[in-house]
C-alpha atoms as a PDB file:
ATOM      1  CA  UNK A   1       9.311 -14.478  -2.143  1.00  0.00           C
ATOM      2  CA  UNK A   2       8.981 -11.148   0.038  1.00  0.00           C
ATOM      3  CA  UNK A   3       7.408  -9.578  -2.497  1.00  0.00           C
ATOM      4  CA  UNK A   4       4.429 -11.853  -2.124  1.00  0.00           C
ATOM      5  CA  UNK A   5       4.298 -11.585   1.136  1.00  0.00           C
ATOM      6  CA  UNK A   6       4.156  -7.936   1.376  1.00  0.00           C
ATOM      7  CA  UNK A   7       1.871  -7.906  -1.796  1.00  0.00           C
ATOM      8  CA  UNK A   8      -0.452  -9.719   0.883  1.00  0.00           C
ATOM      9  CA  UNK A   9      -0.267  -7.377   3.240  1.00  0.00           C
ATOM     10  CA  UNK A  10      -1.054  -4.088   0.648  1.00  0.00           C
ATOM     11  CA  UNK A  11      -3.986  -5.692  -0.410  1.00  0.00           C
ATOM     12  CA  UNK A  12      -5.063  -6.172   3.246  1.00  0.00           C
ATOM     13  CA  UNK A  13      -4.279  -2.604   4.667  1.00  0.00           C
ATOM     14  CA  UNK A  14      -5.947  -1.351   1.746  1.00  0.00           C
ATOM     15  CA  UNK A  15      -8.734  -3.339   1.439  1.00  0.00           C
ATOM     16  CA  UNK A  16      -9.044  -2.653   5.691  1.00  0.00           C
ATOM     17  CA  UNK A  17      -8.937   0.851   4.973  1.00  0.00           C
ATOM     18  CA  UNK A  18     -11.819   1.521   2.952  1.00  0.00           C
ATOM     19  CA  UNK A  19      -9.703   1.249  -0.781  1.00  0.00           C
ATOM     20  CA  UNK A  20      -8.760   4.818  -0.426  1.00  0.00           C
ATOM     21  CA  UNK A  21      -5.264   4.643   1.097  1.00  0.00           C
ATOM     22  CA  UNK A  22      -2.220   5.357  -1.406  1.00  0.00           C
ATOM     23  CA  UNK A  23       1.355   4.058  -1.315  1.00  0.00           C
ATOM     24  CA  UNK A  24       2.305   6.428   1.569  1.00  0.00           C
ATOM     25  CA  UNK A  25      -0.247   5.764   3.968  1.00  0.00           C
ATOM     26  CA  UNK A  26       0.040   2.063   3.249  1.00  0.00           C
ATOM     27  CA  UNK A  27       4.395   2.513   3.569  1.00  0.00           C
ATOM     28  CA  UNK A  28       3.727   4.171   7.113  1.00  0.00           C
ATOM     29  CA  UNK A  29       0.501   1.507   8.268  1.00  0.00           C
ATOM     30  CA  UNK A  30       3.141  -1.208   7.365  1.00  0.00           C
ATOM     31  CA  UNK A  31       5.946   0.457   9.322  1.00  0.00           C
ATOM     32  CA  UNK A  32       3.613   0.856  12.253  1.00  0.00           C
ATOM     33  CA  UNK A  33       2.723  -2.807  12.133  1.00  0.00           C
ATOM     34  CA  UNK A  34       6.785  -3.837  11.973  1.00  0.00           C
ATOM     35  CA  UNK A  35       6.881  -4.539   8.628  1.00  0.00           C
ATOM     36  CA  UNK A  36      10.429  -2.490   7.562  1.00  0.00           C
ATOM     37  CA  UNK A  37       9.637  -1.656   3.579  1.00  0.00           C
ATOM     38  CA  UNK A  38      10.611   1.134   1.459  1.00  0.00           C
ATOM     39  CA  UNK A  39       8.370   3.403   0.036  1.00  0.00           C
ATOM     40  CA  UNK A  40       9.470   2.831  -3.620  1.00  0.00           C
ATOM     41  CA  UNK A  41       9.048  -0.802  -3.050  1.00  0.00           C
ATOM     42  CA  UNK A  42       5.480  -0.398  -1.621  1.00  0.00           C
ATOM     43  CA  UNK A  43       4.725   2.004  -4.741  1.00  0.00           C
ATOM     44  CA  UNK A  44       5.547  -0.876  -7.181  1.00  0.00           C
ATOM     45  CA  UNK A  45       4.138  -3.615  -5.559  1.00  0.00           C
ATOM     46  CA  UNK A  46       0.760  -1.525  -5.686  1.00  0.00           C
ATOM     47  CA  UNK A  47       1.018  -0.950  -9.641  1.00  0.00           C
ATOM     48  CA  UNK A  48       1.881  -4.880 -10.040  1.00  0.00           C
ATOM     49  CA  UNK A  49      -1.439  -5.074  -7.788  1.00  0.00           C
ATOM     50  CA  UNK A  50      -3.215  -2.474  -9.728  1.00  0.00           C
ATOM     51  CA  UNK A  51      -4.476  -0.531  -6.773  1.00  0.00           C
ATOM     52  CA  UNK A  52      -4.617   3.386  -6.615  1.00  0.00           C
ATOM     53  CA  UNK A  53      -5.377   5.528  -3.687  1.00  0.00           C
ATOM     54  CA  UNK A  54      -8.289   7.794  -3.891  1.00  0.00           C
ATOM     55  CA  UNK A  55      -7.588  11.398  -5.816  1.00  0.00           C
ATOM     56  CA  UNK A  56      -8.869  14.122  -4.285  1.00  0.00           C
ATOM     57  CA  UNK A  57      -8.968  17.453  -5.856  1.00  0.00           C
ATOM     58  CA  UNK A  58     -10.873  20.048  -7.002  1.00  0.00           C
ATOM     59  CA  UNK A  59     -13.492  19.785  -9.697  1.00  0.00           C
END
């Protein structure tokens, strides 16, 4: 049951943050809001969401 909930509000910090944010900006953004979540747990929900932060790197 919490894990739909917070699958909820992944897809709406990502989705409010342009797509690009991965599991650790989304882990703190939650924390900010008062959402206590681990890291790990925000990682997983995103690959049972099958969202990916931007990669940025060198060409």
């Amino acid at each position: 049951m919490r894990d739909e909930e917070l699958k909820a509000l992944i897809h709406e910090a990502f989705t409010a943050n342009y797509r690009v944010y991965g599991a650790r900006k989304i882990w703190r953004e939650l924390n900010r809001q008062g959402h206590t979540v681990a890291r790990c747990t925000v990682e997983r929900l995103m690959r049972e969401l099958s969202i990916a932060g931007a990669v940025r790197g060198t060409t």
